[in-house]
C-alpha atoms as a PDB file:
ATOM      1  CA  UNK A   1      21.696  -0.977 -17.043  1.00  0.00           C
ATOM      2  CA  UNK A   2      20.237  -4.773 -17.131  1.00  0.00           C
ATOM      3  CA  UNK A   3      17.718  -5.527 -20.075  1.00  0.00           C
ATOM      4  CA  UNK A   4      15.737  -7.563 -18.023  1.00  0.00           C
ATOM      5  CA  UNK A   5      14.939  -7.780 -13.866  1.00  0.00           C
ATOM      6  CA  UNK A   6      16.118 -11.198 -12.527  1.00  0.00           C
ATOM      7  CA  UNK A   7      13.641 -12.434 -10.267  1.00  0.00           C
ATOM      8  CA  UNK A   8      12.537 -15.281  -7.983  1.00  0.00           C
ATOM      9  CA  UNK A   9       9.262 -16.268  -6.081  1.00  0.00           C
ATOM     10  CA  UNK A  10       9.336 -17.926  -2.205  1.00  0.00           C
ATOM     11  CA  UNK A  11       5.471 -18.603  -2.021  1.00  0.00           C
ATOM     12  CA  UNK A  12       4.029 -21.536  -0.120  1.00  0.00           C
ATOM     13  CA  UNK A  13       0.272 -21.577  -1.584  1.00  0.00           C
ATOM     14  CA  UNK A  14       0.922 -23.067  -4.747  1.00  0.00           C
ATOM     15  CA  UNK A  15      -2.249 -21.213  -6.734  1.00  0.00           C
ATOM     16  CA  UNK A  16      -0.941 -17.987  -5.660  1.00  0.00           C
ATOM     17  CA  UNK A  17       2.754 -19.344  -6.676  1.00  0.00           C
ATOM     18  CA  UNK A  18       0.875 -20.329  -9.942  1.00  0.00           C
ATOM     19  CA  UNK A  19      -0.709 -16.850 -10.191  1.00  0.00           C
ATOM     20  CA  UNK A  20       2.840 -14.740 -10.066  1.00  0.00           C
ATOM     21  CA  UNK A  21       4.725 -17.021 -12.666  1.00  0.00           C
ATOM     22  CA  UNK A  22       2.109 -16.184 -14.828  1.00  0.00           C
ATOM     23  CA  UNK A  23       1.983 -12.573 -14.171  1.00  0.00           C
ATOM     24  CA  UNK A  24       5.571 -12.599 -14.168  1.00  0.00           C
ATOM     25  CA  UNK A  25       5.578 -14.368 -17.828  1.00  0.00           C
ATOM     26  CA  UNK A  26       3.611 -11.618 -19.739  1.00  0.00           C
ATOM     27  CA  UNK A  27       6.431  -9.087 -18.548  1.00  0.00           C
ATOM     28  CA  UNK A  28       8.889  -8.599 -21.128  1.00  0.00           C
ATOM     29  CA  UNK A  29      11.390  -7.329 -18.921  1.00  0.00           C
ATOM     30  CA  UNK A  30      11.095  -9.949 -15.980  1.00  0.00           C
ATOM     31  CA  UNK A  31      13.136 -12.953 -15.784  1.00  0.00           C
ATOM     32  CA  UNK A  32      12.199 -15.980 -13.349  1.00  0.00           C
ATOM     33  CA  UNK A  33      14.917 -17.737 -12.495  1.00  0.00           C
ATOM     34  CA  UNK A  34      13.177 -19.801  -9.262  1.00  0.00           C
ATOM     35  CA  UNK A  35      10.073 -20.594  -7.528  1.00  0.00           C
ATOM     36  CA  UNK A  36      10.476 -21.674  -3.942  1.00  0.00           C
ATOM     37  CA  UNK A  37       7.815 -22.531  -1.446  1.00  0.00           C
ATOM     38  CA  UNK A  38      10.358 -22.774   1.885  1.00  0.00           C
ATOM     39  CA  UNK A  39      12.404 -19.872   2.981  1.00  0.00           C
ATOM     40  CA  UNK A  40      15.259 -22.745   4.276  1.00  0.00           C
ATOM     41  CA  UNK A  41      14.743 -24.428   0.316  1.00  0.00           C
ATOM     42  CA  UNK A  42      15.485 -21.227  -1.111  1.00  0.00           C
ATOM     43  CA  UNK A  43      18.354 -19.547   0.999  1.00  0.00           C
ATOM     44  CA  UNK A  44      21.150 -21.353  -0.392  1.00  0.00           C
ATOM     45  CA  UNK A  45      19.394 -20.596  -3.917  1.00  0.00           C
ATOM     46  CA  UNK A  46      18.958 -17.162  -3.589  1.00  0.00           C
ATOM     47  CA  UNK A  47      22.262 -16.472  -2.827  1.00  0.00           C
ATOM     48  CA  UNK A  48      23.757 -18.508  -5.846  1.00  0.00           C
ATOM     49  CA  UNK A  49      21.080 -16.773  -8.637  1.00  0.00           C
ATOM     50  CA  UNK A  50      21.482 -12.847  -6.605  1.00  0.00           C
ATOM     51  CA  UNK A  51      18.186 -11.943  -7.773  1.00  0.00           C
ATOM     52  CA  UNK A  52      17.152  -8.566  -8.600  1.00  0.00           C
ATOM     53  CA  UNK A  53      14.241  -9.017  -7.289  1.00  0.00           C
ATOM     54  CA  UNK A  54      12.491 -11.598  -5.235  1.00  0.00           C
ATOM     55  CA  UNK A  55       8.470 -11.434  -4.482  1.00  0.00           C
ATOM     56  CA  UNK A  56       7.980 -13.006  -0.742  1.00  0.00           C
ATOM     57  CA  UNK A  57       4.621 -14.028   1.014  1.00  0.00           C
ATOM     58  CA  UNK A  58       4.680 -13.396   4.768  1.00  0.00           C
ATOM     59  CA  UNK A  59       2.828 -16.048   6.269  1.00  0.00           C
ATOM     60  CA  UNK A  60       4.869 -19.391   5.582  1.00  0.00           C
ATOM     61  CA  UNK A  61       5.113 -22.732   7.907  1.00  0.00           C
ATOM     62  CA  UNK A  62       9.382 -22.599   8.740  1.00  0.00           C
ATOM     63  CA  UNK A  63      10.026 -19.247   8.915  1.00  0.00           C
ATOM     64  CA  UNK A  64       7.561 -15.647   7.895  1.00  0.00           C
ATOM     65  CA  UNK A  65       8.876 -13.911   5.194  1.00  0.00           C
ATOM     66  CA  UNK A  66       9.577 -10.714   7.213  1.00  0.00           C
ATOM     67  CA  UNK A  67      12.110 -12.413   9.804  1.00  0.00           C
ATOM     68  CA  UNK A  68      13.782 -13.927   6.362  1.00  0.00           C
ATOM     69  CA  UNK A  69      14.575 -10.284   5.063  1.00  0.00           C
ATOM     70  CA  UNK A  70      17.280  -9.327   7.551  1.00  0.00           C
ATOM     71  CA  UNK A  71      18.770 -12.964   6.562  1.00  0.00           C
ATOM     72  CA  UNK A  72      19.111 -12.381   2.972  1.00  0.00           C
ATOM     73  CA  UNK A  73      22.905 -11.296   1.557  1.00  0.00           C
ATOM     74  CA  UNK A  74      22.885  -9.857  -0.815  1.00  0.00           C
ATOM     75  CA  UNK A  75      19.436  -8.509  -0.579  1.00  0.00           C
ATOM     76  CA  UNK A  76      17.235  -8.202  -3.741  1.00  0.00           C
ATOM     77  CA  UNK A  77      14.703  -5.645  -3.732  1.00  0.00           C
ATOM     78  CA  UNK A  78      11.595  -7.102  -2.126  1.00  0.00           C
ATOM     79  CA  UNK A  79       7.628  -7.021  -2.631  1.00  0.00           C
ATOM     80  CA  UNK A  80       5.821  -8.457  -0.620  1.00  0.00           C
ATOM     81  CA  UNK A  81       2.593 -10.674  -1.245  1.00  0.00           C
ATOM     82  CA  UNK A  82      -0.089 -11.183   1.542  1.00  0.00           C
ATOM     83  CA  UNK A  83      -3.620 -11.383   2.174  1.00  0.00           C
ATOM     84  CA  UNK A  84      -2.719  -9.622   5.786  1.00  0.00           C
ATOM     85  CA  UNK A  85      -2.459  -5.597   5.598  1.00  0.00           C
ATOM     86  CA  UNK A  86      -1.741  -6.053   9.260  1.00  0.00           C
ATOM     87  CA  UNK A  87       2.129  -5.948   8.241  1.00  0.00           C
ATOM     88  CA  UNK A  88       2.358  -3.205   6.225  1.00  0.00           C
ATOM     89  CA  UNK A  89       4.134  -1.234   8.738  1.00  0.00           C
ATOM     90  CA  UNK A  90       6.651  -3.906   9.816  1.00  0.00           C
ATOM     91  CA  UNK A  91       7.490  -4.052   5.841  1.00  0.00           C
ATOM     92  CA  UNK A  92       8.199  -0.652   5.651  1.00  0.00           C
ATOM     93  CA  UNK A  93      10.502  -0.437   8.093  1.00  0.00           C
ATOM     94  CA  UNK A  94      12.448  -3.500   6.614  1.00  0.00           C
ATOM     95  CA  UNK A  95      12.190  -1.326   3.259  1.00  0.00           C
ATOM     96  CA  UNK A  96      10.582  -3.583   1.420  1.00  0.00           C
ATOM     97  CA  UNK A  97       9.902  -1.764  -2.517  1.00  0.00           C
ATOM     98  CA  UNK A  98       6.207  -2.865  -2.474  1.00  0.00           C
ATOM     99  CA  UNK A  99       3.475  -4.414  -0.678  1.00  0.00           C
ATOM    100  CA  UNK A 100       0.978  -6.280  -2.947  1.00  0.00           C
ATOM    101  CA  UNK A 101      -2.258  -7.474  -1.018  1.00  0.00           C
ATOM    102  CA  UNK A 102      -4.436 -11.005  -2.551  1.00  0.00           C
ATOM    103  CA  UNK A 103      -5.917 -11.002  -4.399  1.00  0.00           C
ATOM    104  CA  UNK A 104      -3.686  -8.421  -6.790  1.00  0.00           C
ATOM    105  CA  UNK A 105      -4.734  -7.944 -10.407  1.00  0.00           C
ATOM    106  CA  UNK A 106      -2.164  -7.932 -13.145  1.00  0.00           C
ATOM    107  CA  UNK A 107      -2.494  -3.949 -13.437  1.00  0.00           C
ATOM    108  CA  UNK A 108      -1.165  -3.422  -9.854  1.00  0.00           C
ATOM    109  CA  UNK A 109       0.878  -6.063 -10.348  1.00  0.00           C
ATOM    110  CA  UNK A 110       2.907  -4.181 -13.323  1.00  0.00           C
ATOM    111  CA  UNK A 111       2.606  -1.237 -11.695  1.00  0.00           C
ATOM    112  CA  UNK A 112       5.049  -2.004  -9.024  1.00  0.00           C
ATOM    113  CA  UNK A 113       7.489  -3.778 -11.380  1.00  0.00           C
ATOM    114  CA  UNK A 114       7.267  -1.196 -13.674  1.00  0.00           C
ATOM    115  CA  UNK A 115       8.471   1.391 -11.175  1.00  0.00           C
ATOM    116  CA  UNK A 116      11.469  -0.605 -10.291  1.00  0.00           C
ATOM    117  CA  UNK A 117      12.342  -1.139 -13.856  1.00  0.00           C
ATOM    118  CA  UNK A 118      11.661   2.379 -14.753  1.00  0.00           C
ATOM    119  CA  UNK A 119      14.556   3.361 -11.663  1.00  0.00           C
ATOM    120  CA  UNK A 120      17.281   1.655 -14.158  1.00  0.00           C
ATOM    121  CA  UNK A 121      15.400   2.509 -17.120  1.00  0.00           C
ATOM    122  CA  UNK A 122      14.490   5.852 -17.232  1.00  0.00           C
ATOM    123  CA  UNK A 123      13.175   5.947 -20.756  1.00  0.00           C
ATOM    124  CA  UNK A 124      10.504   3.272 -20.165  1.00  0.00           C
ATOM    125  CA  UNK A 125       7.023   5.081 -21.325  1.00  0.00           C
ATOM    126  CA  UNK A 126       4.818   6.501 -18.485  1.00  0.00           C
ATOM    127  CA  UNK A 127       3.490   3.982 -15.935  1.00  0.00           C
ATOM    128  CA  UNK A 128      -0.387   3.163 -17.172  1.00  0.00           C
ATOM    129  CA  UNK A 129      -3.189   4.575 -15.544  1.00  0.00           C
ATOM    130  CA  UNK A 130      -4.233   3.305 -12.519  1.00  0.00           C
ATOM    131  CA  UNK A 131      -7.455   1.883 -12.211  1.00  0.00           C
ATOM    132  CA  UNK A 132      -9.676   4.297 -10.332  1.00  0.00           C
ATOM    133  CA  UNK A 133     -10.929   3.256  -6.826  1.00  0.00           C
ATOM    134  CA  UNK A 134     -14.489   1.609  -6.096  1.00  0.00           C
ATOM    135  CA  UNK A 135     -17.175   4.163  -6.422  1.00  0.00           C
ATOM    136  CA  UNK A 136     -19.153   5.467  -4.101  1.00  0.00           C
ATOM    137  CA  UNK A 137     -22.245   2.369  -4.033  1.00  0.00           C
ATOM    138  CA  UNK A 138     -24.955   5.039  -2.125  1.00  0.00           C
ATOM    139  CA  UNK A 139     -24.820   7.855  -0.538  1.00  0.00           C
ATOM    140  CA  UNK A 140     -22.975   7.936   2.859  1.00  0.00           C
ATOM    141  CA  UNK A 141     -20.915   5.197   2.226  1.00  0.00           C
ATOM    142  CA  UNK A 142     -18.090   4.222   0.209  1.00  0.00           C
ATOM    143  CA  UNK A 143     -16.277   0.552  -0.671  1.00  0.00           C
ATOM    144  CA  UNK A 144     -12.181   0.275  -0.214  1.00  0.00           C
ATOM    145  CA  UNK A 145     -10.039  -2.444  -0.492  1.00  0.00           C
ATOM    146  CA  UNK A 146      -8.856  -3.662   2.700  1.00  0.00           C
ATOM    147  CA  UNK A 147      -6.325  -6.995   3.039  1.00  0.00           C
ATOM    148  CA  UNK A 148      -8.496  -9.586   0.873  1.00  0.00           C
ATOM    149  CA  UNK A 149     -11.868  -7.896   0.900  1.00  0.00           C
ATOM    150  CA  UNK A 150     -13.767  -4.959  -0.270  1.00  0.00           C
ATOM    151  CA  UNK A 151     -15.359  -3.408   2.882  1.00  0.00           C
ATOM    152  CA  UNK A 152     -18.312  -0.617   3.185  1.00  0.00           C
ATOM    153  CA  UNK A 153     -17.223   1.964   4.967  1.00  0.00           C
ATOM    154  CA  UNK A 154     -20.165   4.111   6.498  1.00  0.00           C
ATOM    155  CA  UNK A 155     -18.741   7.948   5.846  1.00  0.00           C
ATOM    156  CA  UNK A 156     -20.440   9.290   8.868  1.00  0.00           C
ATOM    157  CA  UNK A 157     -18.183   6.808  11.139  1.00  0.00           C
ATOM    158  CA  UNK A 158     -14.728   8.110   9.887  1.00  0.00           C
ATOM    159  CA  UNK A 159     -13.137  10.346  12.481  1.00  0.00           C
ATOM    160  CA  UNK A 160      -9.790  10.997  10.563  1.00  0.00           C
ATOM    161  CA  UNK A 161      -7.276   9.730   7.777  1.00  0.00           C
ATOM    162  CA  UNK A 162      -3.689   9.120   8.943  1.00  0.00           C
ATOM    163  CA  UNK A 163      -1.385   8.555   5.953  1.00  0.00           C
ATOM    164  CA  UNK A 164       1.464   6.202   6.099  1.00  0.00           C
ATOM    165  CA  UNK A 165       3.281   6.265   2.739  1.00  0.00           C
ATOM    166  CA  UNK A 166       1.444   3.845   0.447  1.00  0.00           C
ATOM    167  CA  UNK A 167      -0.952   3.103   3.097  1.00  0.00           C
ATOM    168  CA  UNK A 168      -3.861   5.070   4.650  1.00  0.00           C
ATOM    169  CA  UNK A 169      -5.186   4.317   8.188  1.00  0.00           C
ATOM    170  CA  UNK A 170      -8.697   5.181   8.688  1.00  0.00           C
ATOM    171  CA  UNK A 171      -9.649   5.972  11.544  1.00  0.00           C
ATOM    172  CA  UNK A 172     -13.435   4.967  12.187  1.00  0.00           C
ATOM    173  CA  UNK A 173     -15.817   5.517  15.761  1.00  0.00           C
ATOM    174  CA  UNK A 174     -15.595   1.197  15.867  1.00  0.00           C
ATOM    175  CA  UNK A 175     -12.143   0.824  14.045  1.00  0.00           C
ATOM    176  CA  UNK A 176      -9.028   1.558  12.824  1.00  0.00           C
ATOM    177  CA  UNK A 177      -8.799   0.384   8.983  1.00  0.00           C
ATOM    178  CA  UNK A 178      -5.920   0.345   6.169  1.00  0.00           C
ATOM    179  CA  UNK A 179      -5.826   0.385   2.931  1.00  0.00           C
ATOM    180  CA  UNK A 180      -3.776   0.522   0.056  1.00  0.00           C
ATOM    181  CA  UNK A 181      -4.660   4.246  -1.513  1.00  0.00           C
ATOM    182  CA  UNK A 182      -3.955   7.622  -1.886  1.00  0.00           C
ATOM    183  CA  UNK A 183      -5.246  10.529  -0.331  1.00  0.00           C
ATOM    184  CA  UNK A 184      -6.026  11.889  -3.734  1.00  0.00           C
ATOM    185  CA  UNK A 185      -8.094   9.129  -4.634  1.00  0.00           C
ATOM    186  CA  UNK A 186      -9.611   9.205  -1.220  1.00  0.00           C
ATOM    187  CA  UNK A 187     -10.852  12.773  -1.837  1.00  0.00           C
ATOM    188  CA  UNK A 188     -12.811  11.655  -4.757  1.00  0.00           C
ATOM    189  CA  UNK A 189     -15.029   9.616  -2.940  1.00  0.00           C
ATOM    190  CA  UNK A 190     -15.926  11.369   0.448  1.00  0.00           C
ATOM    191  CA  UNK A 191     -18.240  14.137   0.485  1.00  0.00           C
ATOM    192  CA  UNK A 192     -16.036  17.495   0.288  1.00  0.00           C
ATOM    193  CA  UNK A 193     -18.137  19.667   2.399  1.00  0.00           C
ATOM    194  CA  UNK A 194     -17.528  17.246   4.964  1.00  0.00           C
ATOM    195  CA  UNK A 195     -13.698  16.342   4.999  1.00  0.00           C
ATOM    196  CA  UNK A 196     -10.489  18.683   4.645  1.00  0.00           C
ATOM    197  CA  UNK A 197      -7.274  18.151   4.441  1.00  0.00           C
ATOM    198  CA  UNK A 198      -4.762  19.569   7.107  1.00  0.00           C
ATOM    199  CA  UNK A 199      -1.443  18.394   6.908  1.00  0.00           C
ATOM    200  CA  UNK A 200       0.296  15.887   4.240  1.00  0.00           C
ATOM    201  CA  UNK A 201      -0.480  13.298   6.614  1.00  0.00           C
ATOM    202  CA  UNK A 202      -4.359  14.007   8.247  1.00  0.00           C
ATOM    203  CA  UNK A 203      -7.539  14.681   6.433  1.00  0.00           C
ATOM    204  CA  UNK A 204     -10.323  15.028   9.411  1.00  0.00           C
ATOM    205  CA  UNK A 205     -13.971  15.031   9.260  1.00  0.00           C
ATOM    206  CA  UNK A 206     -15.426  18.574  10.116  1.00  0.00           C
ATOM    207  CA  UNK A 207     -17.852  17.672  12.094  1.00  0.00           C
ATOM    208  CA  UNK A 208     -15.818  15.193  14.709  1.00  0.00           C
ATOM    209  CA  UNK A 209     -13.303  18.130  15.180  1.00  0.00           C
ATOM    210  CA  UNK A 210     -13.760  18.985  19.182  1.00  0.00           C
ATOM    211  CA  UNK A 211     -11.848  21.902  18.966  1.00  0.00           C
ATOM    212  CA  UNK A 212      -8.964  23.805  17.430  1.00  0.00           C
ATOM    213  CA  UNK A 213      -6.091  25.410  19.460  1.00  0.00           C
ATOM    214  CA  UNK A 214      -2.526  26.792  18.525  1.00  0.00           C
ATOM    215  CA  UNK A 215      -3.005  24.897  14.876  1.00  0.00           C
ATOM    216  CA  UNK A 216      -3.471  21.572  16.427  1.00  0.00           C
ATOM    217  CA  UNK A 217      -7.081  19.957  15.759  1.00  0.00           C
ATOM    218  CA  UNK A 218      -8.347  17.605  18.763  1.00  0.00           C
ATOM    219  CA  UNK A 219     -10.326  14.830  18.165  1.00  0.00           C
ATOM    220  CA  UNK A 220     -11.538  12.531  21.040  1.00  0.00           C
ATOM    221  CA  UNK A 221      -7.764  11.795  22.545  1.00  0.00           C
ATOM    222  CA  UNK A 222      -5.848  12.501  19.352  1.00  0.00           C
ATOM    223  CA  UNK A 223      -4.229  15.856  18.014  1.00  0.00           C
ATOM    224  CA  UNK A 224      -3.667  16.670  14.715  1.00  0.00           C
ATOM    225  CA  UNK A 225      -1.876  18.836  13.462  1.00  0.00           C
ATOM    226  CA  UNK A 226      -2.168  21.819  10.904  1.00  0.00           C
ATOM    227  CA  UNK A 227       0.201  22.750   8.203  1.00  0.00           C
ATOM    228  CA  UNK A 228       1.023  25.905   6.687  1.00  0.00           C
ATOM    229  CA  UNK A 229       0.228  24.534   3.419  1.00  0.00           C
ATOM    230  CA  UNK A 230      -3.199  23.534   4.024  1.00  0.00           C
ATOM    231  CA  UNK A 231      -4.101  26.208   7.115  1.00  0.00           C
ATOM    232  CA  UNK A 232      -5.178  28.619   4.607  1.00  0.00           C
ATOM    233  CA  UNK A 233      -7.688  26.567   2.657  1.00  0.00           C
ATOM    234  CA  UNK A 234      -8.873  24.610   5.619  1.00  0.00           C
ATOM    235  CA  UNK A 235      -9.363  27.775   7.889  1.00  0.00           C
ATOM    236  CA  UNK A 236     -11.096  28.902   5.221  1.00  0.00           C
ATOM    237  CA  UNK A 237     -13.144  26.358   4.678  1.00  0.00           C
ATOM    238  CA  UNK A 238     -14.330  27.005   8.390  1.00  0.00           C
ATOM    239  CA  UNK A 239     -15.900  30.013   7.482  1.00  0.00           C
ATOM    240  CA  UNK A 240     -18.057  29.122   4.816  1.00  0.00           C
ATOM    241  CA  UNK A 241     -19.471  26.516   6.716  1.00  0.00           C
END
């Protein structure tokens, strides 16, 4: 088990280069060991030092930081740093540990280093509480991170939640919007006699739903299904209303 998590930064906007070293300093158990702005300056590098860990931006001038992944032997673990959430899905795939969108505080920043210290260290004290999402600023509406901004989401647009891991996609009458929180946390701020969960993956708005056949909710043009562990309550639910 290592005392400390080796790691490097390949950043080409020096503020937010700036911004990480200093995050990265106030973490006892993080060790820089290189900052790079170029993934061709910091190939060679990176496979000299073998980071643990190496935080990546996406969007770079000689090459974006998810075609450098697949490059990288060994690989370090890698979180990602963008002010894009366009790419979260892309990231996944390329099983990237974490997927940080500027501006970041330091909270979420620790957060994600803490869990990958905490998988070799499994005595490490709890992970701190995360800050709760933006409340609701009147009714109807609620405010969610999404990419670089907070945007005001009107509660009456939403059609349906899709989650995809870390990420939910929202799916809205004008848009289709992600965002970096849980479905938990969503809960809190919607209205409850207006939303239910159905499946792990799907929390719908009861008044959008068109119709409901065979356990499968329909939507517009989209089908959603219903799980045994949520049929129950939801089904329920339906008959109060």
């Amino acid at each position: 088990m290592h005392d400390k998590l080796t790691c490097c930064i390949l950043e080409d906007e020096y503020l937010a280069q700036e911004i990480l070293e200093e995050y990265i300093r106030k973490v006892p158990f993080l060790e820089l060991k290189g900052s790079y702005t170029s993934p061709l300056e910091a190939a060679a590098h990176l496979q000299q030092i073998k980071p643990d860990l190496l935080f990546l931006d996406i969007n770079m001038p000689d090459l974006d930081g998810l075609s450098f992944i697949p490059m990288l032997s060994p690989r370090p673990r890698i979180i990602l740093t963008t002010a894009y959430d366009q790419y979260a899905l892309k990231a996944y795939e390329l099983e990237v540990k974490d997927y940080l969108l500027k501006p970041f505080t330091f909270e979420r920043f620790y957060k994600s280093v803490l869990r990958l210290y905490r998988e070799q260290s499994p005595t490490l004290p709890a992970e701190p509480k995360a800050e709760k999402p933006e409340a609701r600023p009147e009714p109807g509406h609620i405010f969610l991170k999404v990419g670089h901004r907070i945007q005001k989401i009107a509660t009456r647009d939403i059609l349906f939640v899709e989650g995809m891991k870390d990420y939910l996609r929202i799916h809205t009458r004008q848009e289709k919007i992600m965002t970096l929180l849980s479905f938990a946390r969503l809960e809190e701020l919607l209205p409850p006699q207006d939303f239910a969960r159905v499946h792990r993956s799907f929390l719908v708005a009861i008044d959008k739903i068109d119709h409901i056949e065979k356990n499968r909710i329909q939507i517009g043009d989209q089908l959603i299904p219903i799980s045994d562990t949520y049929a129950e309550a939801f089904y329920r639910m339906l008959k109060g209303l």
